[in-house]
PDB file of N, CA and C in Angstrom:
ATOM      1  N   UNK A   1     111.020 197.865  11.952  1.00  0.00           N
ATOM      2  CA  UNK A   1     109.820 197.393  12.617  1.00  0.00           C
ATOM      3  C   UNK A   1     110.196 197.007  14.057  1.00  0.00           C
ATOM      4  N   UNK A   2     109.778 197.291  15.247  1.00  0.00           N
ATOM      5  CA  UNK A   2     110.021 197.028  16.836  1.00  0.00           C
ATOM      6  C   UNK A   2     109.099 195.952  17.149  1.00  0.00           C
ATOM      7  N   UNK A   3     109.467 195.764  17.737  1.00  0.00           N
ATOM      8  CA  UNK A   3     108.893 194.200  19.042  1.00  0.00           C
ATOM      9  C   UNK A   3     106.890 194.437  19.020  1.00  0.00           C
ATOM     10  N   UNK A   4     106.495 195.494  19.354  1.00  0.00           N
ATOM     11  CA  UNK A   4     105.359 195.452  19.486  1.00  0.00           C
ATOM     12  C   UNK A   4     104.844 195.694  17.824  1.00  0.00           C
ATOM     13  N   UNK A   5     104.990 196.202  16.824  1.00  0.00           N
ATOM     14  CA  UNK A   5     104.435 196.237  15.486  1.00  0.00           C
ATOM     15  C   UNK A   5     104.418 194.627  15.263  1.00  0.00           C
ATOM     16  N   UNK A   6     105.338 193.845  15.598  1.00  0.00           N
ATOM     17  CA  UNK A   6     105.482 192.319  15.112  1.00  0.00           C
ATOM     18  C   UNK A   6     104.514 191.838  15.418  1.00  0.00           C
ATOM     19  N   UNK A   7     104.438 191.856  17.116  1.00  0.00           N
ATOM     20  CA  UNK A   7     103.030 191.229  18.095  1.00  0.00           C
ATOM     21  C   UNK A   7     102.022 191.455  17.347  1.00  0.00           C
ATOM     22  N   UNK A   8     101.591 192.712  17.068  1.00  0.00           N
ATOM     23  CA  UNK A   8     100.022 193.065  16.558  1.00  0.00           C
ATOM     24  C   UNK A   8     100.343 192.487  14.968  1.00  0.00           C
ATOM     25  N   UNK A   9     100.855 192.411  14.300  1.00  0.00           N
ATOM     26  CA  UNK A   9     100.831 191.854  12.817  1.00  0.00           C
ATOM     27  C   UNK A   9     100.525 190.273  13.482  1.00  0.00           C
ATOM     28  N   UNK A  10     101.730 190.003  14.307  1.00  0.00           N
ATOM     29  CA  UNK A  10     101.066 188.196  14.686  1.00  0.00           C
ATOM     30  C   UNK A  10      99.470 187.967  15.308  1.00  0.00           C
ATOM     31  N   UNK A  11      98.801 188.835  15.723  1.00  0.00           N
ATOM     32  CA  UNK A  11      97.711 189.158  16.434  1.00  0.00           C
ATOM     33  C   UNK A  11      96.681 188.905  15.213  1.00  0.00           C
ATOM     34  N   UNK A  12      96.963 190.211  14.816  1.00  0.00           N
ATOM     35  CA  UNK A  12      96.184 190.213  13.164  1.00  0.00           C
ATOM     36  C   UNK A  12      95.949 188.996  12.763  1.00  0.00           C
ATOM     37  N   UNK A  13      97.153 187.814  12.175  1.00  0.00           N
ATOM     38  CA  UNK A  13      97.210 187.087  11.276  1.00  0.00           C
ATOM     39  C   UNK A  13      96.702 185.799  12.430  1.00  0.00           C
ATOM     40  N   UNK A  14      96.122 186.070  13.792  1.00  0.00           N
ATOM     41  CA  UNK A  14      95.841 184.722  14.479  1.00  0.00           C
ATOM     42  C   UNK A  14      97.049 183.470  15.001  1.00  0.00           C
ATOM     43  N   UNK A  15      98.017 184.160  14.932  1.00  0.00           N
ATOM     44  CA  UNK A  15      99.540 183.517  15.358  1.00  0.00           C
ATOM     45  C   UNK A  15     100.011 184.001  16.820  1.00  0.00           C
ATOM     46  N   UNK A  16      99.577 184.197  17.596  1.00  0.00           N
ATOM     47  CA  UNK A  16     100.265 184.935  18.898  1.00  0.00           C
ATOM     48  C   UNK A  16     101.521 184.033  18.994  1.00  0.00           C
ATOM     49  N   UNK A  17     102.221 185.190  19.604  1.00  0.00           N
ATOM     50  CA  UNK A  17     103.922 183.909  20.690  1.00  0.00           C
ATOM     51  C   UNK A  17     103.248 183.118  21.540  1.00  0.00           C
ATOM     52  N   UNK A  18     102.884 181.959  21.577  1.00  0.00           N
ATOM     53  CA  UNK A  18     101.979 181.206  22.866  1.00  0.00           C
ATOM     54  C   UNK A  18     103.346 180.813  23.974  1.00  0.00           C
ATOM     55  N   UNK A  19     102.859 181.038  25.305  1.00  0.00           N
ATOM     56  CA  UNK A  19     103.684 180.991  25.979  1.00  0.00           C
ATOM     57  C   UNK A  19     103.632 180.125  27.379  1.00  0.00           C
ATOM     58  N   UNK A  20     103.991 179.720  27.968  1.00  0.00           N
ATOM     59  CA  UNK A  20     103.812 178.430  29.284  1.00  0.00           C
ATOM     60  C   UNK A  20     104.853 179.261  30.393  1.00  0.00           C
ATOM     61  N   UNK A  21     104.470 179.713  31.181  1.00  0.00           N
ATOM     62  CA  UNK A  21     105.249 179.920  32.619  1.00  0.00           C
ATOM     63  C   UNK A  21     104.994 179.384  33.856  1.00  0.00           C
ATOM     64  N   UNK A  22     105.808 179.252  34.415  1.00  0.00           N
ATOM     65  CA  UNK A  22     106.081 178.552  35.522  1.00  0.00           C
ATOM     66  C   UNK A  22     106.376 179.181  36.665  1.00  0.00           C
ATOM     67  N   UNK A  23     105.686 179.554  37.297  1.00  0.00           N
ATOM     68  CA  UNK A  23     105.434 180.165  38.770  1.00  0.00           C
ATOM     69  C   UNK A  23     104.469 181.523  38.729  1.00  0.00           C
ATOM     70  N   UNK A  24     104.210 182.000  39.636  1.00  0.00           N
ATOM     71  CA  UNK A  24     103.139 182.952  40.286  1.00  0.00           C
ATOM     72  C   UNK A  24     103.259 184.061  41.766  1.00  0.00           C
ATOM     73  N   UNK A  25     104.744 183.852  41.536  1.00  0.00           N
ATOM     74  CA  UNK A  25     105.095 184.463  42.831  1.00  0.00           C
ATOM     75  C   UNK A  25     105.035 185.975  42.643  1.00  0.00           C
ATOM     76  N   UNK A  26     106.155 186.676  43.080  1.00  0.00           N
ATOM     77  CA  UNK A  26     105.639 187.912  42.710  1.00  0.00           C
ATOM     78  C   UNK A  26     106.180 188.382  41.405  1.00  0.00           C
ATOM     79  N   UNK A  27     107.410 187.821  40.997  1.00  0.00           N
ATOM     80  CA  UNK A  27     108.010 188.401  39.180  1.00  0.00           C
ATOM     81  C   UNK A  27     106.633 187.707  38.397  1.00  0.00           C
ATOM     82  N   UNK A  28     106.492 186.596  38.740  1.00  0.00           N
ATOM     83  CA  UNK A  28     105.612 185.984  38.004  1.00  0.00           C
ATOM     84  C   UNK A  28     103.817 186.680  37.697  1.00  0.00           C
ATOM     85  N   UNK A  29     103.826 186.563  38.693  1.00  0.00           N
ATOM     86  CA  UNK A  29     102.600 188.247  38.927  1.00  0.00           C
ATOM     87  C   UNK A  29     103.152 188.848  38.040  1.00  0.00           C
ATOM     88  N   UNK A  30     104.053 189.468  38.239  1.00  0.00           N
ATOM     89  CA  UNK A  30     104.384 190.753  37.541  1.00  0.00           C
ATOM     90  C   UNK A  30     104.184 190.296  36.100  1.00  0.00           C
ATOM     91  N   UNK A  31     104.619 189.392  35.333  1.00  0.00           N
ATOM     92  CA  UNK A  31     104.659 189.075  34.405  1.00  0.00           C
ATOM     93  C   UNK A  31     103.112 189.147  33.275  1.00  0.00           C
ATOM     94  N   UNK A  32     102.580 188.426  34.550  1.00  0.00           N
ATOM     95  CA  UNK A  32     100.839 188.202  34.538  1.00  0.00           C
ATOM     96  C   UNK A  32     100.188 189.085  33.744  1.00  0.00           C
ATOM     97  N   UNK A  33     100.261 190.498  35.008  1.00  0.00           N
ATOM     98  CA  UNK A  33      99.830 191.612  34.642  1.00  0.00           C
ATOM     99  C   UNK A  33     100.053 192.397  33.432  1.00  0.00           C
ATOM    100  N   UNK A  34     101.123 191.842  32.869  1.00  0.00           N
ATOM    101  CA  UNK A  34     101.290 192.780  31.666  1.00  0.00           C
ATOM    102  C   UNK A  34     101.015 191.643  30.090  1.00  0.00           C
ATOM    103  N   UNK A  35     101.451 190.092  30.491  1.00  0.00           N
ATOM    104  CA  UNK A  35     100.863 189.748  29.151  1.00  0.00           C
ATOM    105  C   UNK A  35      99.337 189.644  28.326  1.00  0.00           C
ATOM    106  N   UNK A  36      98.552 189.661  29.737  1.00  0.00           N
ATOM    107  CA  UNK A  36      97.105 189.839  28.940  1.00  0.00           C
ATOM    108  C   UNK A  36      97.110 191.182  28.552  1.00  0.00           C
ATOM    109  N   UNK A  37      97.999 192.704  28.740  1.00  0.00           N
ATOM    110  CA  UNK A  37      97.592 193.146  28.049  1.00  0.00           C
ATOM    111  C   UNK A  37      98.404 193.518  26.561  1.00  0.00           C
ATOM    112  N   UNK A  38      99.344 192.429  26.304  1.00  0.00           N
ATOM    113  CA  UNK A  38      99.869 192.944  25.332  1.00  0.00           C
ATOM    114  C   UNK A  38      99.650 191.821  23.932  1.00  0.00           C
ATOM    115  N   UNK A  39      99.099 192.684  22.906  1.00  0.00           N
ATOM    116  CA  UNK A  39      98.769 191.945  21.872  1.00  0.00           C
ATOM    117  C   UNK A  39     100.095 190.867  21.129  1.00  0.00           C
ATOM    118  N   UNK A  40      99.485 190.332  20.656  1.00  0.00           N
ATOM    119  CA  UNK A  40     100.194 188.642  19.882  1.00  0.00           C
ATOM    120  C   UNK A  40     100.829 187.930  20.504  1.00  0.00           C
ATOM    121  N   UNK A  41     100.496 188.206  22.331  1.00  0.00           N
ATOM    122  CA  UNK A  41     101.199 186.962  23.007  1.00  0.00           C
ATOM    123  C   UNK A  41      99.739 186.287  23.817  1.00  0.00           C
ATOM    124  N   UNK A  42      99.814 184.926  23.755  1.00  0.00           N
ATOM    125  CA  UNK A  42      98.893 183.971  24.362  1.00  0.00           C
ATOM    126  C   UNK A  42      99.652 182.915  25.354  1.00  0.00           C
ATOM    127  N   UNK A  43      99.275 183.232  26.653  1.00  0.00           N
ATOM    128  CA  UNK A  43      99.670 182.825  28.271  1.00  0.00           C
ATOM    129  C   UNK A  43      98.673 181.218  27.953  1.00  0.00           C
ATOM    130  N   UNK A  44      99.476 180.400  27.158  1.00  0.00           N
ATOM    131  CA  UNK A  44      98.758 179.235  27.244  1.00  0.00           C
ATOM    132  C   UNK A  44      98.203 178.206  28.214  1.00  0.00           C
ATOM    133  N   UNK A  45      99.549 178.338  29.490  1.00  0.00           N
ATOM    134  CA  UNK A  45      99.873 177.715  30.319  1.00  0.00           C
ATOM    135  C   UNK A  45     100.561 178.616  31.493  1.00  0.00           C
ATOM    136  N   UNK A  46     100.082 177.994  32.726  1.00  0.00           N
ATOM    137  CA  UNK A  46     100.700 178.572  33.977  1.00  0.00           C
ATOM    138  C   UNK A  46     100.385 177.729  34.796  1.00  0.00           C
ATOM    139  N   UNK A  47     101.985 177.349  35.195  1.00  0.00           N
ATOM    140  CA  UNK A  47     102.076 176.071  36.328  1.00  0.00           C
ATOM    141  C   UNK A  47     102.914 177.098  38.012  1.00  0.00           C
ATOM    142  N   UNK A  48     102.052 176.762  38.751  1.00  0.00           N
ATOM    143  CA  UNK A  48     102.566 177.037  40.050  1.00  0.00           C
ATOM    144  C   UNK A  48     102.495 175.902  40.830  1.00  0.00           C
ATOM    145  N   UNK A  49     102.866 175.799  42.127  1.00  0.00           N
ATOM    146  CA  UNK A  49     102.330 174.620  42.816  1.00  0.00           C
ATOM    147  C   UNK A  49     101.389 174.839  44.087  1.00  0.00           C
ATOM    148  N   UNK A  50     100.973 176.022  43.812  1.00  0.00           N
ATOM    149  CA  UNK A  50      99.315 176.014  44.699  1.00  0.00           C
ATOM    150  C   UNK A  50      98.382 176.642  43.135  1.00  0.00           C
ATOM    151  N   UNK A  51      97.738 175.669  42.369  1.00  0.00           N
ATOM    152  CA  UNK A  51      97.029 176.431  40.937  1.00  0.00           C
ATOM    153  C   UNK A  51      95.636 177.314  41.806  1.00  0.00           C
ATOM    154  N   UNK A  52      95.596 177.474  42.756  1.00  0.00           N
ATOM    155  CA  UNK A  52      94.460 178.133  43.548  1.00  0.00           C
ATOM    156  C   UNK A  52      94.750 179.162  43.766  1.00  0.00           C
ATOM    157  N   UNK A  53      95.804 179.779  44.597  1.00  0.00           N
ATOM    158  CA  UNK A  53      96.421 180.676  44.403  1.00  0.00           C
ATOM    159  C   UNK A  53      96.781 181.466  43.072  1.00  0.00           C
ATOM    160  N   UNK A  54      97.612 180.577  42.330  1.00  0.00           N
ATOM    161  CA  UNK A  54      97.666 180.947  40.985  1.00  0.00           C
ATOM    162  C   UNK A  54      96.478 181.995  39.955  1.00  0.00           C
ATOM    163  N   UNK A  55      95.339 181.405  40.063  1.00  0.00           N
ATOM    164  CA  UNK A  55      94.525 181.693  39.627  1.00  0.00           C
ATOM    165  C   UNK A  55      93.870 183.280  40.426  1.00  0.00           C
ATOM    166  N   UNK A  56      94.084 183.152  41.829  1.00  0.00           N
ATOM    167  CA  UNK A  56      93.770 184.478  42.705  1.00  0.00           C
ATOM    168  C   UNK A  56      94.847 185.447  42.170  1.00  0.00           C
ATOM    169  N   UNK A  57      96.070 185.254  41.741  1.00  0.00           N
ATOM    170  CA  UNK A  57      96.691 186.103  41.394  1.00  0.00           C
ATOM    171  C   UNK A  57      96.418 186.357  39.630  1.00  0.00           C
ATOM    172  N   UNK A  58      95.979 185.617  39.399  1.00  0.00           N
ATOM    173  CA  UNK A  58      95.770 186.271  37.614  1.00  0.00           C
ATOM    174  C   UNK A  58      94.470 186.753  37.899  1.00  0.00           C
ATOM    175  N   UNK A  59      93.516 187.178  38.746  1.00  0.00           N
ATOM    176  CA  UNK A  59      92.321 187.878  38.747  1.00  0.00           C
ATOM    177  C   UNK A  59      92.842 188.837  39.128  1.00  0.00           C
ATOM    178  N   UNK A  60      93.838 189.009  40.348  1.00  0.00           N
ATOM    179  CA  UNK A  60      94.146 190.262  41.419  1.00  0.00           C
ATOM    180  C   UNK A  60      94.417 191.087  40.280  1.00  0.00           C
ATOM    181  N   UNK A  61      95.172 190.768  39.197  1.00  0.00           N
ATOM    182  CA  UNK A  61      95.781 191.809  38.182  1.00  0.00           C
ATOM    183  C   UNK A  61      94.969 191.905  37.004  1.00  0.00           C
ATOM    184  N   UNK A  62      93.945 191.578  37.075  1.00  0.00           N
ATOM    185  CA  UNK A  62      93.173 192.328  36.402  1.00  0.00           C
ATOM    186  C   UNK A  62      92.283 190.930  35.059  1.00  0.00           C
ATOM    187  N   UNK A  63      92.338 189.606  35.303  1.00  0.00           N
ATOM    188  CA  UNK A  63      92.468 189.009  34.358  1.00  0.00           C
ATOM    189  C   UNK A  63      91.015 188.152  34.597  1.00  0.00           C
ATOM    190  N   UNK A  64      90.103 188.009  33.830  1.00  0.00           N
ATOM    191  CA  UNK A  64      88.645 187.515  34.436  1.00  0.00           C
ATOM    192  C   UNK A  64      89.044 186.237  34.849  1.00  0.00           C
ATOM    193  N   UNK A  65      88.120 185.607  35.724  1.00  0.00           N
ATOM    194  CA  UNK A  65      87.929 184.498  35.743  1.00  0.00           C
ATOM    195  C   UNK A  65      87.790 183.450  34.880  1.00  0.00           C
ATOM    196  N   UNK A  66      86.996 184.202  33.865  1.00  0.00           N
ATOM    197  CA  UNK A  66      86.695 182.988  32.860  1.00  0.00           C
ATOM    198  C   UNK A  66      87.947 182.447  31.951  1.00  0.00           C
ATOM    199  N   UNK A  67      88.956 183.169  31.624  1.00  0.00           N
ATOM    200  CA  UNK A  67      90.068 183.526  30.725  1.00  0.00           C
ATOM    201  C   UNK A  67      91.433 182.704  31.899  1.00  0.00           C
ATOM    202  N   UNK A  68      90.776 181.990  33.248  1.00  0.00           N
ATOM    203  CA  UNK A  68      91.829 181.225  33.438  1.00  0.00           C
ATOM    204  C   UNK A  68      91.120 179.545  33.574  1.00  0.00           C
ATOM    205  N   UNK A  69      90.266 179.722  32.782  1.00  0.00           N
ATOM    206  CA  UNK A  69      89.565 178.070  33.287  1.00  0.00           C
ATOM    207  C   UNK A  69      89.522 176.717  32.340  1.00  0.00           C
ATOM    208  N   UNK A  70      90.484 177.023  31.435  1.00  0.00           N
ATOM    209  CA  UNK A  70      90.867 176.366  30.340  1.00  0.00           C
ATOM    210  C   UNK A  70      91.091 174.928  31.108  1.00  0.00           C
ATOM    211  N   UNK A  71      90.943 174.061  30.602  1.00  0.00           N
ATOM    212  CA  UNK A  71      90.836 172.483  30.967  1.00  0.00           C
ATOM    213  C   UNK A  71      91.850 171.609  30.571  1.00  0.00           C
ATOM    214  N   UNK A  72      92.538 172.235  29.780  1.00  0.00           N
ATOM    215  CA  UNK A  72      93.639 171.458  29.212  1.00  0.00           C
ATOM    216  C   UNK A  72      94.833 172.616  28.468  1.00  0.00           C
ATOM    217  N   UNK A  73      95.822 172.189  28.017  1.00  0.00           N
ATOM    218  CA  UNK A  73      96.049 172.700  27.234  1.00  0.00           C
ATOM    219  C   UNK A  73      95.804 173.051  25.800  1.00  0.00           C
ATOM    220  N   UNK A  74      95.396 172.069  25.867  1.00  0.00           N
ATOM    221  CA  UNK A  74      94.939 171.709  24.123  1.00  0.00           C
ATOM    222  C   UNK A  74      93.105 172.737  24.155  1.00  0.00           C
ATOM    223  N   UNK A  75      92.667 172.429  25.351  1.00  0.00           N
ATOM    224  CA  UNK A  75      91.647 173.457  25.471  1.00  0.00           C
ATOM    225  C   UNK A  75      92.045 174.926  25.093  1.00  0.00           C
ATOM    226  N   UNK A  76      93.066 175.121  25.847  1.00  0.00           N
ATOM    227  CA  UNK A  76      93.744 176.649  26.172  1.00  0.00           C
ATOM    228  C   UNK A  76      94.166 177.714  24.547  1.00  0.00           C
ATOM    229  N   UNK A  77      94.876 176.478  23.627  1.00  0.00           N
ATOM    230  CA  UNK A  77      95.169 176.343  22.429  1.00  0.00           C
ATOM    231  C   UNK A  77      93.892 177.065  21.444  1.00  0.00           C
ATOM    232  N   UNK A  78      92.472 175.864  21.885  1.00  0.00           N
ATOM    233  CA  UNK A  78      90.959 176.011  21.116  1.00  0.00           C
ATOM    234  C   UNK A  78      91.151 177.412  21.667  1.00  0.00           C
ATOM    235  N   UNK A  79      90.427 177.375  22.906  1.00  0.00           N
ATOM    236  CA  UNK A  79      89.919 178.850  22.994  1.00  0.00           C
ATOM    237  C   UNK A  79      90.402 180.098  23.439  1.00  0.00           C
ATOM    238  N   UNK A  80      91.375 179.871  23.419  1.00  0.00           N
ATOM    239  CA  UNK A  80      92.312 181.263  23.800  1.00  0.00           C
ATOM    240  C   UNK A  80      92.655 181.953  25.438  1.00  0.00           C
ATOM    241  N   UNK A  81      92.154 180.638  26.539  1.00  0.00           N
ATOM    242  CA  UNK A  81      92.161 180.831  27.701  1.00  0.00           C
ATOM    243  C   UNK A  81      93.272 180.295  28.082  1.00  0.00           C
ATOM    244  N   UNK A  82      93.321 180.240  29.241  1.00  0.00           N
ATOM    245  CA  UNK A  82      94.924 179.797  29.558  1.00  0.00           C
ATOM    246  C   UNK A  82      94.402 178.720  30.968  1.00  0.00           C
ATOM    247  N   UNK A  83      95.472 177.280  31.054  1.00  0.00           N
ATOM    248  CA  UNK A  83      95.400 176.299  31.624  1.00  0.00           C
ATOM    249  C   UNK A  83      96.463 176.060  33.122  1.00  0.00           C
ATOM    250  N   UNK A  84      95.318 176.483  34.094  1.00  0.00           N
ATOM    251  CA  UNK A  84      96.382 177.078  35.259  1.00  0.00           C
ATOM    252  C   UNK A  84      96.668 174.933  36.314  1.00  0.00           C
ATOM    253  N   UNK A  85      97.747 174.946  36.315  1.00  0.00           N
ATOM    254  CA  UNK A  85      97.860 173.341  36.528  1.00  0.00           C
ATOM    255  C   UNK A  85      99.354 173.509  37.698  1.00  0.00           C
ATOM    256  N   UNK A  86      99.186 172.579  38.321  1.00  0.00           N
ATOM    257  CA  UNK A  86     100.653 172.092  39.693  1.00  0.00           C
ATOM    258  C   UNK A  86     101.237 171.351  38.397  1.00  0.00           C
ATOM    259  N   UNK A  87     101.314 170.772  37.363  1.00  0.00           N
ATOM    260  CA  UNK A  87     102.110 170.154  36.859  1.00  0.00           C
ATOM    261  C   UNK A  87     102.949 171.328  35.618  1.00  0.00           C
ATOM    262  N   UNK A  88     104.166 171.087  35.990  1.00  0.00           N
ATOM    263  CA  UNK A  88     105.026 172.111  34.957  1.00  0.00           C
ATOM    264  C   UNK A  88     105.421 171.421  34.104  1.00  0.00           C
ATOM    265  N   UNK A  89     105.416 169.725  33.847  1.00  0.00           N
ATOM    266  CA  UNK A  89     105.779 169.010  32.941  1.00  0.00           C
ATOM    267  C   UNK A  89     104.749 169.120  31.698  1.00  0.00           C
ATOM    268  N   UNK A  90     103.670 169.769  32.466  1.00  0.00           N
ATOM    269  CA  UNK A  90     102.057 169.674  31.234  1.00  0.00           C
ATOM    270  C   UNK A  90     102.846 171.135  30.046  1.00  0.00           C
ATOM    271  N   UNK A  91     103.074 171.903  30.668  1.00  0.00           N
ATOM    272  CA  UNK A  91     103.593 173.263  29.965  1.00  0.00           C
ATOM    273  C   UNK A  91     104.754 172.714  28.878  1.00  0.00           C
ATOM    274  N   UNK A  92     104.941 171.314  28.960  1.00  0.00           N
ATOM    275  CA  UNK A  92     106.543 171.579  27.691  1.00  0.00           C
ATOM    276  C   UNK A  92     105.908 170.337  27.199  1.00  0.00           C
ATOM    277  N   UNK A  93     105.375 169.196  27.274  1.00  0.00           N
ATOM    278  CA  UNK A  93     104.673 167.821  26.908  1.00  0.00           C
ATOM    279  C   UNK A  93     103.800 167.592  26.093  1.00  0.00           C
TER     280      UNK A  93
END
């Protein structure tokens, strides 16, 4: 069984890898762009230290607006959006 059969079985069963990153530069972009599209991982959290920016770059690559406006983490958790914040201590706490 490979890396992506796992994801979609965790997908299936409502378990994604939930995940918290920390920055938005350009790897981090890069990163962006490819976890919304890959099944059984959930971008819970994303701490940069301009979250304004942050957020311009998870649209630039393709990611709605609405899907970065999560309010908390524990929001992000409920509804499956992700919680864009200057604090990187919120991502491990």
């Amino acid at each position: 069984m490979n890396l992506s059969s796992m994801l979609r079985e965790r997908a299936a069963a409502g378990r994604p890898v939930r995940i918290g990153q920390v920055g938005a530069g350009k790897f981090g972009t890069m990163f962006l762009s490819q976890v919304r599209l890959t099944a059984g991982m959930h971008l819970v959290g994303l701490a940069d230290l301009m979250p304004a920016r942050a957020r311009e770059r998870m649209i630039g690559v393709g990611w709605p607006k609405e899907q970065t406006e999560a309010k908390s983490m524990g929001d992000a958790l409920k509804t499956g959006k992700t919680f864009v914040t200057d604090d990187a201590m919120a991502l491990i706490g």
